[in-house]
Protein backbone atom coordinates (compact mmCIF):
# COMPACT_ATOMS: atom_id res chain seq x y z
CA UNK A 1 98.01 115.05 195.20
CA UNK A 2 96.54 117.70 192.29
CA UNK A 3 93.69 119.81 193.11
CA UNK A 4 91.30 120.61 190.75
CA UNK A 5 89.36 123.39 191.25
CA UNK A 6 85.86 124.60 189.05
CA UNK A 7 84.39 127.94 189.62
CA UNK A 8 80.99 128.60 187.84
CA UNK A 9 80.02 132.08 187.40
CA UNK A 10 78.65 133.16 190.70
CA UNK A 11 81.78 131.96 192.20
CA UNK A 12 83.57 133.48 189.84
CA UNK A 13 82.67 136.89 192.10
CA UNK A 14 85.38 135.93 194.23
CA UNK A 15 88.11 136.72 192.18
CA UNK A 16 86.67 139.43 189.55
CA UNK A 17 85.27 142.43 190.34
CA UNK A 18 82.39 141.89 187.35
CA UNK A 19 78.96 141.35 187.87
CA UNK A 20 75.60 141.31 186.14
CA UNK A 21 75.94 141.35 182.05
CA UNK A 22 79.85 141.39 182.80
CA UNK A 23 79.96 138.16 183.52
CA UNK A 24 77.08 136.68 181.01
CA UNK A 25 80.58 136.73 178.53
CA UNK A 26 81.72 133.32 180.87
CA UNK A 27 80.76 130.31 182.16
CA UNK A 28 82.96 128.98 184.46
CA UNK A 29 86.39 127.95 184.74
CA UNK A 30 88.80 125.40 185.53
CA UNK A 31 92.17 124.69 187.85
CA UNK A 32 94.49 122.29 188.00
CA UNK A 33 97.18 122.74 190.51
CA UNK A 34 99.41 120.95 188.67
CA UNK A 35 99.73 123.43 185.91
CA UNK A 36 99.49 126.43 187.80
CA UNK A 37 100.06 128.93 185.53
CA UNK A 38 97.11 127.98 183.23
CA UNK A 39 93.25 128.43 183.42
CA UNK A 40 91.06 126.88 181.59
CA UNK A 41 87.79 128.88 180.33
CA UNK A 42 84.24 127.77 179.10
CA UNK A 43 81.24 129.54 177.45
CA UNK A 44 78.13 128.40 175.44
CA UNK A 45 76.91 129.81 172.93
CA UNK A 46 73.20 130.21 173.21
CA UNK A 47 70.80 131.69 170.44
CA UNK A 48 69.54 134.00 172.91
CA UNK A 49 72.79 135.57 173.81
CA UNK A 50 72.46 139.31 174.02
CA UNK A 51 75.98 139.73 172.22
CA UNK A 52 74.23 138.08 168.97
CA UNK A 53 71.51 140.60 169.20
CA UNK A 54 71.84 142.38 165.48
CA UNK A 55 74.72 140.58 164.98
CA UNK A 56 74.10 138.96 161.28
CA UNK A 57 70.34 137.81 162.04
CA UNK A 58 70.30 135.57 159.21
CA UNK A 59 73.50 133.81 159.96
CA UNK A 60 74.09 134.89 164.25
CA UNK A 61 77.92 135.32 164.61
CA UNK A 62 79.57 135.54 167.84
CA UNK A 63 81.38 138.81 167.82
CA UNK A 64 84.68 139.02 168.37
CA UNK A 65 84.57 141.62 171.11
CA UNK A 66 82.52 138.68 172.79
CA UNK A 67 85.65 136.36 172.76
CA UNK A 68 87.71 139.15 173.85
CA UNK A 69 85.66 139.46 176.68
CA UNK A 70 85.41 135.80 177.23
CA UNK A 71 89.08 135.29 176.93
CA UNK A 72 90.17 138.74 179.25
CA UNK A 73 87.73 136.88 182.57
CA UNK A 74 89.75 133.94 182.32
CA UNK A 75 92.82 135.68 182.16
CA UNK A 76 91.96 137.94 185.00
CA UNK A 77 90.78 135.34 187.00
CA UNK A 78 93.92 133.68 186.77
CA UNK A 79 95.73 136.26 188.68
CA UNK A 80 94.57 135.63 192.04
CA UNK A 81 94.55 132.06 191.08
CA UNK A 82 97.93 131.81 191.29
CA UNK A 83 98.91 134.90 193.68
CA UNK A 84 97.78 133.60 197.22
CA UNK A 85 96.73 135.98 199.29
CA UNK A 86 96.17 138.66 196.09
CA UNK A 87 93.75 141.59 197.00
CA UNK A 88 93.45 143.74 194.00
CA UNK A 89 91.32 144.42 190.66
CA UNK A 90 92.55 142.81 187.69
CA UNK A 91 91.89 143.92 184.74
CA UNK A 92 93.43 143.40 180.68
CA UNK A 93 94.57 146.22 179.16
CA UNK A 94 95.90 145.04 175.91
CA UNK A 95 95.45 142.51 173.75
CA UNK A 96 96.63 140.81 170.21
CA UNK A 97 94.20 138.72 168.43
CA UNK A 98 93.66 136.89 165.03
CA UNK A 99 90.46 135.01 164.30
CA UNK A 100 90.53 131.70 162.63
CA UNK A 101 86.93 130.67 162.48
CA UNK A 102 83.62 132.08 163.38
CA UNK A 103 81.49 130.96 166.11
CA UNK A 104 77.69 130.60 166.16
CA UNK A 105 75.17 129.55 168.47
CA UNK A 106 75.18 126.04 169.73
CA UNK A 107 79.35 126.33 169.95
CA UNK A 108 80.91 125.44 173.14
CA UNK A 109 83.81 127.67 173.52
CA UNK A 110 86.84 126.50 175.12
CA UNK A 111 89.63 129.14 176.53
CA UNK A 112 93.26 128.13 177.14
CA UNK A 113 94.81 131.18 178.61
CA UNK A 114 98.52 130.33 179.80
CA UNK A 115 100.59 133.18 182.10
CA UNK A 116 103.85 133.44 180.93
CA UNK A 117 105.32 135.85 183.42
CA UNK A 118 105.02 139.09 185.38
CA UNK A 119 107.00 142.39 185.31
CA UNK A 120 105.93 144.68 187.94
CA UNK A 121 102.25 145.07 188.34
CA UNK A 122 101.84 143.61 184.72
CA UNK A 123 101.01 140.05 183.92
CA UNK A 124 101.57 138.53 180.03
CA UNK A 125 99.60 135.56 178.80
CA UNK A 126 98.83 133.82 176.08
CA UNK A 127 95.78 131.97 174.99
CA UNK A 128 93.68 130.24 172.23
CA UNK A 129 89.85 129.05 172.13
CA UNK A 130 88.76 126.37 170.48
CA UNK A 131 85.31 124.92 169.93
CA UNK A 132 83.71 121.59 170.97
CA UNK A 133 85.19 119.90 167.75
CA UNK A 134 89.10 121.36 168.82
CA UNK A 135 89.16 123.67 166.18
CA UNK A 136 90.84 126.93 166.79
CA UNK A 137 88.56 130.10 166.51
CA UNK A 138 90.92 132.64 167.88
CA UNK A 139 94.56 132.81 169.19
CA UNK A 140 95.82 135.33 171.23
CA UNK A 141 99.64 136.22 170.77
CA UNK A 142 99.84 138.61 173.75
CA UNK A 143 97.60 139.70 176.65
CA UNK A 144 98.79 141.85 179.33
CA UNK A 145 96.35 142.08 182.69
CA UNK A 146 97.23 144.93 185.28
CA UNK A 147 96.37 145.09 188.91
């Protein structure tokens, strides 16, 4: 039998160390034991979103650094996901993006970030979000997390 495990944002302080306007960048997230090595990420985009403050006022834009952001909790959270018994800090320390699309307020954002192995205290993923509609706004070749 597959579990499948959702953690919103306050429970989401059980496997980051973020909190406050750290974690504003996430929603929740989603596990299915059956694919461990893959954690599924979701954010809405909401007009009143501090990261669109200034941010093209005309025509709000969800910044890229936003995505990062987004993108990096999921993949950090997916750490001690799949290490039982893990007891450290992860964290991202590199990443390589390209942006397809922009999103804007209203957009549901949906994170597929996929770990595709470990050397030493170094994990390497992969991911891509996509909005509501399945269109891809940003896909990320390489991220490495470190505890």
């Amino acid at each position: 039998m597959q579990a499948f495990v959702c953690f919103n944002r306050k429970s989401l302080e059980t496997l980051l160390p973020h909190r406050g306007a750290a974690l504003e960048k996430i929603d929740g997230v989603f596990f299915d034991s059956g694919a461990p090595n893959m954690l599924i990420g979701l954010k809405e985009i909401r007009m009143d979103d501090p990261a669109l403050e200034g941010h093209f006022p005309q025509a709000p834009t969800y910044p890229g650094y936003a995505q990062d952001e987004f993108v990096c909790l999921v993949a950090a959270a997916l750490i001690p996901i799949s290490i039982e018994g893990f007891k450290s800090n992860p964290h991202v320390v590199q990443k390589i993006v390209r942006y397809k699309m922009n999103a804007m307020p209203g957009d549901r954002l949906i994170a597929e970030v996929r770990l595709n192995g470990r050397r030493g205290r170094f994990y390497m993923f992969t991911a891509d979000i996509k909005n509501q509609n399945n269109e891809v706004v940003a896909e990320y070749e390489k991220i490495i997390g470190a505890v």
